[in-house]
PDB file of N, CA and C in Angstrom:
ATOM      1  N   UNK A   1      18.980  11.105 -13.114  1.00  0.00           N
ATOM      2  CA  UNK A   1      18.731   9.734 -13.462  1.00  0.00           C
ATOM      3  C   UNK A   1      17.216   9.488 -13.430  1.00  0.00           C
ATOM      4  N   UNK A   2      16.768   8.538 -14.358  1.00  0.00           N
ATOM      5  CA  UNK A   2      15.346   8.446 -14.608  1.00  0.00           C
ATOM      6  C   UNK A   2      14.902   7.325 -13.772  1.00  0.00           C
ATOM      7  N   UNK A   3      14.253   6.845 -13.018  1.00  0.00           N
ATOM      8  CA  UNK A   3      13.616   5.916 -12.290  1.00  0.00           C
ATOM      9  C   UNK A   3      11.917   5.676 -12.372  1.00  0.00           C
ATOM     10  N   UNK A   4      11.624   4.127 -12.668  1.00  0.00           N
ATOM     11  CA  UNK A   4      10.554   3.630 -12.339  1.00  0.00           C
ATOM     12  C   UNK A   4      10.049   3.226 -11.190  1.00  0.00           C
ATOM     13  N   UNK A   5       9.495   4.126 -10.541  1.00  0.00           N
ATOM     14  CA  UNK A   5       8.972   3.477  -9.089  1.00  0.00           C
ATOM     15  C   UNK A   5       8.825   2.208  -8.487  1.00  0.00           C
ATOM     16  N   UNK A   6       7.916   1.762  -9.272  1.00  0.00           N
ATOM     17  CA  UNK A   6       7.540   0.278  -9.030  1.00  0.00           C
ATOM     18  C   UNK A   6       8.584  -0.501  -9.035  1.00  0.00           C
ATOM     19  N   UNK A   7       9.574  -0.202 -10.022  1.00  0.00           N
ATOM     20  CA  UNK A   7      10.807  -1.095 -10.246  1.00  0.00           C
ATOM     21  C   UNK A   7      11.203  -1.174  -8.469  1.00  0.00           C
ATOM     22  N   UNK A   8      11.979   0.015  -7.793  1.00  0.00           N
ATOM     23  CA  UNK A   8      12.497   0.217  -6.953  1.00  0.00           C
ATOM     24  C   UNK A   8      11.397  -0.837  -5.832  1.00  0.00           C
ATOM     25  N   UNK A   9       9.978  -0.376  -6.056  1.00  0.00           N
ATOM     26  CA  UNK A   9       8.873  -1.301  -4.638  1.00  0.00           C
ATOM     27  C   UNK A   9       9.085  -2.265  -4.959  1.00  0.00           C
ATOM     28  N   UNK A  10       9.197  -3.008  -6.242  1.00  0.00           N
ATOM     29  CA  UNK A  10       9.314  -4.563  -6.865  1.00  0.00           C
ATOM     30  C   UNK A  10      10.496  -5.362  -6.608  1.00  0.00           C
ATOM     31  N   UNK A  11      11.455  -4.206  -6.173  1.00  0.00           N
ATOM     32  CA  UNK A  11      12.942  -4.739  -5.431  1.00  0.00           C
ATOM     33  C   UNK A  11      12.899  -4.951  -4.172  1.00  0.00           C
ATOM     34  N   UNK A  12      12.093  -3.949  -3.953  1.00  0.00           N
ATOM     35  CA  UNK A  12      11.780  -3.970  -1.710  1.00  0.00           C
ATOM     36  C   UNK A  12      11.490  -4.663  -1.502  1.00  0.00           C
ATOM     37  N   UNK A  13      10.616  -5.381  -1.839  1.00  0.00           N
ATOM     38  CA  UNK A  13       9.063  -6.100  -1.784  1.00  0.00           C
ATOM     39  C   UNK A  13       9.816  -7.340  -2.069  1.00  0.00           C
ATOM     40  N   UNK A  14      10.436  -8.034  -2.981  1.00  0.00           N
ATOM     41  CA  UNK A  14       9.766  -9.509  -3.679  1.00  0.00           C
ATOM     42  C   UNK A  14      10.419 -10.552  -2.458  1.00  0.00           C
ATOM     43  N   UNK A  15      11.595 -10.762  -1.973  1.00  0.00           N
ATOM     44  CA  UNK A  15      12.295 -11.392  -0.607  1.00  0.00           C
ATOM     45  C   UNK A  15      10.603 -11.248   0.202  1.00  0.00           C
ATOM     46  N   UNK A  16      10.844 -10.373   0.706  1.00  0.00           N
ATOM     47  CA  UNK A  16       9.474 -10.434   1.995  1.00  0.00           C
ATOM     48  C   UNK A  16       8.105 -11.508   1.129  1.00  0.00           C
ATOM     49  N   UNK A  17       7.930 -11.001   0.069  1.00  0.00           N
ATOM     50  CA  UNK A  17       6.620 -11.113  -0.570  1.00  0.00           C
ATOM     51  C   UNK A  17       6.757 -13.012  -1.099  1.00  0.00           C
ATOM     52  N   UNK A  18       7.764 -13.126  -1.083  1.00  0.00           N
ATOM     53  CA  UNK A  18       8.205 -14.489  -1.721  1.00  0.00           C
ATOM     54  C   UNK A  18       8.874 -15.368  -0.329  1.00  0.00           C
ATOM     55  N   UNK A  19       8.754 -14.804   0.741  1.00  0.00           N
ATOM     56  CA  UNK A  19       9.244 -15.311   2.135  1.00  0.00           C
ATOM     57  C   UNK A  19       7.902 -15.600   2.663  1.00  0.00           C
ATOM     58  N   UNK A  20       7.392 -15.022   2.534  1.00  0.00           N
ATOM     59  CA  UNK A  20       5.201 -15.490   3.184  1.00  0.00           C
ATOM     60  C   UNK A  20       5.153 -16.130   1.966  1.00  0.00           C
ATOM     61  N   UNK A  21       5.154 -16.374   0.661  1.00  0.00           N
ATOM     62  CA  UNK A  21       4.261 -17.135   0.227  1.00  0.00           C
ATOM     63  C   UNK A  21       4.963 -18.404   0.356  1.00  0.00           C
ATOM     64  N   UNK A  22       6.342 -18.622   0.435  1.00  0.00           N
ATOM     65  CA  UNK A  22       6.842 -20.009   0.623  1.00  0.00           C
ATOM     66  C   UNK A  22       6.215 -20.416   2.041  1.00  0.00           C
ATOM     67  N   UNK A  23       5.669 -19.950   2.907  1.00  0.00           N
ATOM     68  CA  UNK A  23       5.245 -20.386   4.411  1.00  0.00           C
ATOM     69  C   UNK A  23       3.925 -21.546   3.646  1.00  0.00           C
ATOM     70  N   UNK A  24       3.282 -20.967   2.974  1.00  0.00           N
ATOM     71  CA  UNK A  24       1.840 -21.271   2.492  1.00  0.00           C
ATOM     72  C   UNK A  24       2.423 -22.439   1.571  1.00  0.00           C
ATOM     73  N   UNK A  25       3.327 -22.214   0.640  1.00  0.00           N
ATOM     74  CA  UNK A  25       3.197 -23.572  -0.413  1.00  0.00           C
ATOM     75  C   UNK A  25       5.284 -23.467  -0.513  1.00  0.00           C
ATOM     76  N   UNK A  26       5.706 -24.370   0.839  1.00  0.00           N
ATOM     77  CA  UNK A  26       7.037 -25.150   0.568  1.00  0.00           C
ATOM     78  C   UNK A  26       7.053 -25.348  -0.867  1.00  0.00           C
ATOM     79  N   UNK A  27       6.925 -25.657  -1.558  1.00  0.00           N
ATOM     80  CA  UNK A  27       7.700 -26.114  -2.715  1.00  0.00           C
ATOM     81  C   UNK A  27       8.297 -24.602  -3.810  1.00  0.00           C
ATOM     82  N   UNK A  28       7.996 -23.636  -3.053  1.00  0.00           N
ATOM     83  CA  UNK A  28       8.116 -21.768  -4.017  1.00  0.00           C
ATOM     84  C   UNK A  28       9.829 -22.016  -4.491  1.00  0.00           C
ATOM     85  N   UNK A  29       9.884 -22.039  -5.264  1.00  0.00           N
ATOM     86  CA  UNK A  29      11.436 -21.726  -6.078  1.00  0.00           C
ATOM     87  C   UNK A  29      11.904 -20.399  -5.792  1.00  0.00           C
ATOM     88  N   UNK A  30      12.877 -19.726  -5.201  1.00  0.00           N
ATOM     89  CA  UNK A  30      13.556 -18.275  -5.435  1.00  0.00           C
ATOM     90  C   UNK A  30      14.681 -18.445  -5.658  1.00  0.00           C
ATOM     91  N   UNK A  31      14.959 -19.210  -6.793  1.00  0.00           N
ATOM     92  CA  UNK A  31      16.217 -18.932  -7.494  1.00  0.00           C
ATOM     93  C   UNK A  31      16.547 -17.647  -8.020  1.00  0.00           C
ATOM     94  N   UNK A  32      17.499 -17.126  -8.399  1.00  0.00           N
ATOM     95  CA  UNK A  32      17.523 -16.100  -9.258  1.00  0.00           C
ATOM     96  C   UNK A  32      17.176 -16.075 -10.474  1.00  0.00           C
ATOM     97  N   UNK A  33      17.014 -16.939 -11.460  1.00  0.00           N
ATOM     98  CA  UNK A  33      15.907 -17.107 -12.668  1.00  0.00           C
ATOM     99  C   UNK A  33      14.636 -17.088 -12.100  1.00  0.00           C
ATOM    100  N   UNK A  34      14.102 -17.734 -11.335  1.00  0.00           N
ATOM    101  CA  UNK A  34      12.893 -17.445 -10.707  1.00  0.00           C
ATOM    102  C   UNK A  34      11.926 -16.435 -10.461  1.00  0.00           C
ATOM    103  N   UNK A  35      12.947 -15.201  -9.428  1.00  0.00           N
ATOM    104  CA  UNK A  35      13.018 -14.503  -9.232  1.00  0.00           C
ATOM    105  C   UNK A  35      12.649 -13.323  -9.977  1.00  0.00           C
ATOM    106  N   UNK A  36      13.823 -13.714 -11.556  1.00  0.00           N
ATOM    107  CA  UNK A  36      13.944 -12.291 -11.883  1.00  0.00           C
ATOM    108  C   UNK A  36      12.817 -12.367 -13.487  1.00  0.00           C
ATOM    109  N   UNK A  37      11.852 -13.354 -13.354  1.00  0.00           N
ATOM    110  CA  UNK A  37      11.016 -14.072 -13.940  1.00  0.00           C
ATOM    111  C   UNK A  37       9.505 -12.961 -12.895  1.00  0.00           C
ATOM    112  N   UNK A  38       9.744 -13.725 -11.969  1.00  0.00           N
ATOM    113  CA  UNK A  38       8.470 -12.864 -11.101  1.00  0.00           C
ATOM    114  C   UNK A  38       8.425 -11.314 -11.206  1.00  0.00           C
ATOM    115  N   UNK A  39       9.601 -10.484 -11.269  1.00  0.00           N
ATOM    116  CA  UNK A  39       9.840  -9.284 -11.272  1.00  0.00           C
ATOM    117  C   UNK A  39       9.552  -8.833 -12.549  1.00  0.00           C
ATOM    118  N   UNK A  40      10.062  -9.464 -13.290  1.00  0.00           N
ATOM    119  CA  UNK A  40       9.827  -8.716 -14.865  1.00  0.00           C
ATOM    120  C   UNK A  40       8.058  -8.935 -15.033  1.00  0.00           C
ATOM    121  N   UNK A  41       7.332 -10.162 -14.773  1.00  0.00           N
ATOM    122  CA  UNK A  41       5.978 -10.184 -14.795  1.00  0.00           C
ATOM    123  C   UNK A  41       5.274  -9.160 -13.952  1.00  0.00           C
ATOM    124  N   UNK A  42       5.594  -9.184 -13.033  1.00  0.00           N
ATOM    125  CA  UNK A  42       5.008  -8.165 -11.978  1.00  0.00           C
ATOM    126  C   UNK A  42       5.147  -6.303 -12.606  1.00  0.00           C
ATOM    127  N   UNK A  43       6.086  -6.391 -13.102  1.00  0.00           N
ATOM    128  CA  UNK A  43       6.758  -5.094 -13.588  1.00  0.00           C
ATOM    129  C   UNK A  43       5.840  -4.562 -15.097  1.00  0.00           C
ATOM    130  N   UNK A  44       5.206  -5.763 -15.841  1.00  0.00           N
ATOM    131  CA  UNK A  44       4.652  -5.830 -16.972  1.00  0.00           C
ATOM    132  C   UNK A  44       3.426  -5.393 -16.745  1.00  0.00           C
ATOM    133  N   UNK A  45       2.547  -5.976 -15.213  1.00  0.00           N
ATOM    134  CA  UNK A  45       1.371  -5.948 -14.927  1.00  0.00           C
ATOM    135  C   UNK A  45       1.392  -4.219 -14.062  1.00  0.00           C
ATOM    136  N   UNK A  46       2.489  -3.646 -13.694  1.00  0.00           N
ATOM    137  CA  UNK A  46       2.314  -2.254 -12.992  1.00  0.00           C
ATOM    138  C   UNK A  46       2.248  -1.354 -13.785  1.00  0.00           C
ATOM    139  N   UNK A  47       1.742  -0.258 -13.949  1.00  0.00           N
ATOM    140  CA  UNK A  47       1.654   1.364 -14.476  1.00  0.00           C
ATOM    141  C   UNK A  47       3.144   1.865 -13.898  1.00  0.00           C
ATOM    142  N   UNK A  48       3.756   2.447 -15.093  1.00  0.00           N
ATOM    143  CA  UNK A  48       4.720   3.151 -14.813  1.00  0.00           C
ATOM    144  C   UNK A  48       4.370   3.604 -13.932  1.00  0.00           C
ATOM    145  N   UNK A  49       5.456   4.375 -13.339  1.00  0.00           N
ATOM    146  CA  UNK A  49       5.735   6.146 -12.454  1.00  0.00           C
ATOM    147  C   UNK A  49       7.208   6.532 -12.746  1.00  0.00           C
ATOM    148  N   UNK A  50       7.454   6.923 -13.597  1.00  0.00           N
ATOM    149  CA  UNK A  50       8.749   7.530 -13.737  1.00  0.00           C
ATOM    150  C   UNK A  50       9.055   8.474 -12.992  1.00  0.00           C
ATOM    151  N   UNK A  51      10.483   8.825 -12.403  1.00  0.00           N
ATOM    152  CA  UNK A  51      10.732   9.903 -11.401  1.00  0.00           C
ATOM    153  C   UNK A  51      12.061  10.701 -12.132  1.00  0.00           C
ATOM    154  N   UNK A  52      12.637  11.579 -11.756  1.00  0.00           N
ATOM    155  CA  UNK A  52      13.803  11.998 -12.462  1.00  0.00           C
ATOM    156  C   UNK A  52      14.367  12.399 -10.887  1.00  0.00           C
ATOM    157  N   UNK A  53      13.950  12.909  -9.673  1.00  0.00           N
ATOM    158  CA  UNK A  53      14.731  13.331  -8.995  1.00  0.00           C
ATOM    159  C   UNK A  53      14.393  12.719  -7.556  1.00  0.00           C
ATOM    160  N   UNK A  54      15.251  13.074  -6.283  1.00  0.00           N
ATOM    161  CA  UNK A  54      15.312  12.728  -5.592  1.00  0.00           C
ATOM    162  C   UNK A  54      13.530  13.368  -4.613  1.00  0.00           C
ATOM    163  N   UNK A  55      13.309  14.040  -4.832  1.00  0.00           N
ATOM    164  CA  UNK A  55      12.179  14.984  -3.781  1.00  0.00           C
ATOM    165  C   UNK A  55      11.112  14.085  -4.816  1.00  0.00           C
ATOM    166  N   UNK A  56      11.088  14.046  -5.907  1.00  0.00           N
ATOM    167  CA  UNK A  56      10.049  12.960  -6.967  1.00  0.00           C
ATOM    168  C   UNK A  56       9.775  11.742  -6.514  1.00  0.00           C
ATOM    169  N   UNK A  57      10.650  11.277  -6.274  1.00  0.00           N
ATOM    170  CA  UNK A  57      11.185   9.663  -5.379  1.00  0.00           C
ATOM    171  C   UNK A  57      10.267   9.364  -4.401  1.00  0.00           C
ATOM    172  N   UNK A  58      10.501  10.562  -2.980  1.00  0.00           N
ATOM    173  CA  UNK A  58      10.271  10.187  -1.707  1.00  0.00           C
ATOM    174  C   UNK A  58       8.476  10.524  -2.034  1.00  0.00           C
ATOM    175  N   UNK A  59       8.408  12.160  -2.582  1.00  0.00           N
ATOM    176  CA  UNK A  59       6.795  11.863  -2.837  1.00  0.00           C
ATOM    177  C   UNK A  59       5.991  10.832  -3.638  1.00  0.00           C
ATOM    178  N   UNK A  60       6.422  10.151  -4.827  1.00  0.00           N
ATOM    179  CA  UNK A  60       5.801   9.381  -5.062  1.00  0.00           C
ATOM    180  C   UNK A  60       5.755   8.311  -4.275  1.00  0.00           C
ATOM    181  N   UNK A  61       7.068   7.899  -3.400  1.00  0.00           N
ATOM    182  CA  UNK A  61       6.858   6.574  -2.345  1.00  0.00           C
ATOM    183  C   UNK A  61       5.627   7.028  -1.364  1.00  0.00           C
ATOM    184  N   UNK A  62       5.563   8.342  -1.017  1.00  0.00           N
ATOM    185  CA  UNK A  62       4.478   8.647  -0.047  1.00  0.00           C
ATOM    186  C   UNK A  62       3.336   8.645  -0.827  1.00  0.00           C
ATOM    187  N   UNK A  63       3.105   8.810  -1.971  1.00  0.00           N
ATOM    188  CA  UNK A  63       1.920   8.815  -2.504  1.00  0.00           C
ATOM    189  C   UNK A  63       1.494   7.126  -2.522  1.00  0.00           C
ATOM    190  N   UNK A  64       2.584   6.561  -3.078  1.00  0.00           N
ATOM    191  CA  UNK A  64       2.194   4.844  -3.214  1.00  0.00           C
ATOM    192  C   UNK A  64       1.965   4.393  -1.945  1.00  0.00           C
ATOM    193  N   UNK A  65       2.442   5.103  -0.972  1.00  0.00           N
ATOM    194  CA  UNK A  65       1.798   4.422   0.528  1.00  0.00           C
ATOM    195  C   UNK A  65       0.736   4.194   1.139  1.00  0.00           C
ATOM    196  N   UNK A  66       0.144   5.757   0.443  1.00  0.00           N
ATOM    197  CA  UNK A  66      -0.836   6.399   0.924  1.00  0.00           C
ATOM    198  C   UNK A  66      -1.645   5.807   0.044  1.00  0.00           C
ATOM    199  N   UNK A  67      -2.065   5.390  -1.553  1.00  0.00           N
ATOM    200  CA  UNK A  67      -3.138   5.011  -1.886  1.00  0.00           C
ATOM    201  C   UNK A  67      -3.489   4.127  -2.477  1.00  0.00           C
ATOM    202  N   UNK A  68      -2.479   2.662  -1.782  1.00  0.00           N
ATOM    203  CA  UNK A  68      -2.591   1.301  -1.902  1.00  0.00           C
ATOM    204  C   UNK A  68      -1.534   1.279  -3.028  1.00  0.00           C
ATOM    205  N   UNK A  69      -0.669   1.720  -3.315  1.00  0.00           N
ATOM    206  CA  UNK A  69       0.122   1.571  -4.036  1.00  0.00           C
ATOM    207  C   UNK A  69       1.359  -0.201  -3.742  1.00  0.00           C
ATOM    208  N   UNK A  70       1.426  -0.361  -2.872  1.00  0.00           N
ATOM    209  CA  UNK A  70       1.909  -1.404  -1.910  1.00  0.00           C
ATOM    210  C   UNK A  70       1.066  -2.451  -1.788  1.00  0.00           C
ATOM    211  N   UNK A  71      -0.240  -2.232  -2.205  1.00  0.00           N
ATOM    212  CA  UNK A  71      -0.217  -3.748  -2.106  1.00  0.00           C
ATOM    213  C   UNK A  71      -1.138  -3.926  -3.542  1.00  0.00           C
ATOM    214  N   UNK A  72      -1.070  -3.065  -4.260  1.00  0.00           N
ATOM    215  CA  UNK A  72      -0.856  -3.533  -5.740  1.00  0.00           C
ATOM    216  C   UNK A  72       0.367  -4.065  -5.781  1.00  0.00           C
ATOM    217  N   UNK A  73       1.265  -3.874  -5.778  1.00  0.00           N
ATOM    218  CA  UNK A  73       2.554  -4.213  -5.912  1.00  0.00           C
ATOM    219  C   UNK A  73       2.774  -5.846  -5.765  1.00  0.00           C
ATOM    220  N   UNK A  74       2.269  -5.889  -4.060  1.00  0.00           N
ATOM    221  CA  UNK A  74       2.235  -7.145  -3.327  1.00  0.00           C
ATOM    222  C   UNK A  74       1.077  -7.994  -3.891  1.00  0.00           C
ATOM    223  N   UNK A  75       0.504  -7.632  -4.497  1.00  0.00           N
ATOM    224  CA  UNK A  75      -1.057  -8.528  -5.540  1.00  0.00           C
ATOM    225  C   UNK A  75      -0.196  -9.026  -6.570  1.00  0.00           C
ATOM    226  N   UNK A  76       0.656  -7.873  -7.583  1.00  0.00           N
ATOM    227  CA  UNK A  76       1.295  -7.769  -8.524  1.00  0.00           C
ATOM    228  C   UNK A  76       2.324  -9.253  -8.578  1.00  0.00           C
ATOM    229  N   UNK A  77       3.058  -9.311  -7.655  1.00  0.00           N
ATOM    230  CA  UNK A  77       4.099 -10.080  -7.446  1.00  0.00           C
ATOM    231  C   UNK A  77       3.659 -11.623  -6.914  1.00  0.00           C
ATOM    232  N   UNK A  78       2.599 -11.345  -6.093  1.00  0.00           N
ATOM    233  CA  UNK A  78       1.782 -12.447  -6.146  1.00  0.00           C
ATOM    234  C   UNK A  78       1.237 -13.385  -7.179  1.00  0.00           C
ATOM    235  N   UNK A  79       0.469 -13.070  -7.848  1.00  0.00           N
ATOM    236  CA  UNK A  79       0.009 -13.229  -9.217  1.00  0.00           C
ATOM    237  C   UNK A  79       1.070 -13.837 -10.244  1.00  0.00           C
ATOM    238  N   UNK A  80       2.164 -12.554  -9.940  1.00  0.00           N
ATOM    239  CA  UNK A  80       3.847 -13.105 -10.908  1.00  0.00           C
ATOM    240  C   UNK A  80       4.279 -14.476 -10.459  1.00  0.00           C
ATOM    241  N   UNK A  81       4.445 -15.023  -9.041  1.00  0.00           N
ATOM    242  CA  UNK A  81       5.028 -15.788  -8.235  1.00  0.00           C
ATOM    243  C   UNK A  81       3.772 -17.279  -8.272  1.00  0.00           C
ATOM    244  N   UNK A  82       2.733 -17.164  -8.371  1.00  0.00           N
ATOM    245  CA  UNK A  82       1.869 -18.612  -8.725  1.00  0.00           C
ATOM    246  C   UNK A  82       1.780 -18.287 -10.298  1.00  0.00           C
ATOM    247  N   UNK A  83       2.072 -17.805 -11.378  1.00  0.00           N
ATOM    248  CA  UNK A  83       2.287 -18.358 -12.706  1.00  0.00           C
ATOM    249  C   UNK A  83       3.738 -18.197 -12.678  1.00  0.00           C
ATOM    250  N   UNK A  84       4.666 -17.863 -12.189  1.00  0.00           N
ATOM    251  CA  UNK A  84       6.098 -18.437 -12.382  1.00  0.00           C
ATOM    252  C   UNK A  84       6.696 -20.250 -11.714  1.00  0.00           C
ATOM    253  N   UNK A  85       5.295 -20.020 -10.654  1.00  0.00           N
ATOM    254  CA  UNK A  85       5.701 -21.710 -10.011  1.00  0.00           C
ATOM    255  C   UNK A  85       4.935 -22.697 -10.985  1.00  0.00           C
ATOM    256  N   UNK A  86       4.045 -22.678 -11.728  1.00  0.00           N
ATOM    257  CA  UNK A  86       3.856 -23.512 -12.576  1.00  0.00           C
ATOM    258  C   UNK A  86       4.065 -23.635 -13.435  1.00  0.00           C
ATOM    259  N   UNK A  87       5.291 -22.823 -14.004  1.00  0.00           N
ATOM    260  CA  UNK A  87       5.603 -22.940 -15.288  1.00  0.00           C
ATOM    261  C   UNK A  87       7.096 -22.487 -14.983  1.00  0.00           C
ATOM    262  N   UNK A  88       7.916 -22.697 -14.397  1.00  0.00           N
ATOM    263  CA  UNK A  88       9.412 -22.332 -13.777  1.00  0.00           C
ATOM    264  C   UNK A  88      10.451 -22.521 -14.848  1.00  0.00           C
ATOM    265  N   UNK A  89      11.078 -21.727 -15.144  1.00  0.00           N
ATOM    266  CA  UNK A  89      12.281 -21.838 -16.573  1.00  0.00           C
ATOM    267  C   UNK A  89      13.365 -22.025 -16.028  1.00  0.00           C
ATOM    268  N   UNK A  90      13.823 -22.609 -14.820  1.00  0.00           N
ATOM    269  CA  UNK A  90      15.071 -23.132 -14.469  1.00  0.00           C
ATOM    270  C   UNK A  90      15.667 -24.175 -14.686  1.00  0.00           C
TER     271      UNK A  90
END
């Protein structure tokens, strides 16, 4: 099976990443349109990493650990999450 990395961090990530930014500005929408609005933007703004196997997977997660891969991600989704709150399609 073929996998996009980021996809998989962009799944880990957006709950936590969208749980701190509602601390900062109460009014954050996480509906599931919302949501899957922030992800697809965030997903637009990342560089692939395609994986095909399981040992591909865990090293590229160690590689994204290791060289800020995580908080591109967390910038990524950020960025997605204040132009999805001002312009919200729900």
């Amino acid at each position: 099976m073929i996998l996009n990395y980021p996809e998989l961090a962009v799944q880990e990530l957006i709950d936590e990443v969208l749980k701190e930014y509602a601390q900062n500005n109460p009014h954050t929408c996480n509906c599931e349109r919302c949501k899957n609005d922030i992800m697809a933007l965030s997903l637009n703004n990342l560089p692939p990493k395609y994986v095909v196997t399981d040992h591909g997977n865990i090293l590229t997660k160690t590689i994204y650990d290791q060289v800020g891969g995580k908080a591109q991600v967390v910038a990524a989704l950020t960025a997605a999450i204040q132009k999805v709150q001002k312009n919200p399609r729900h």
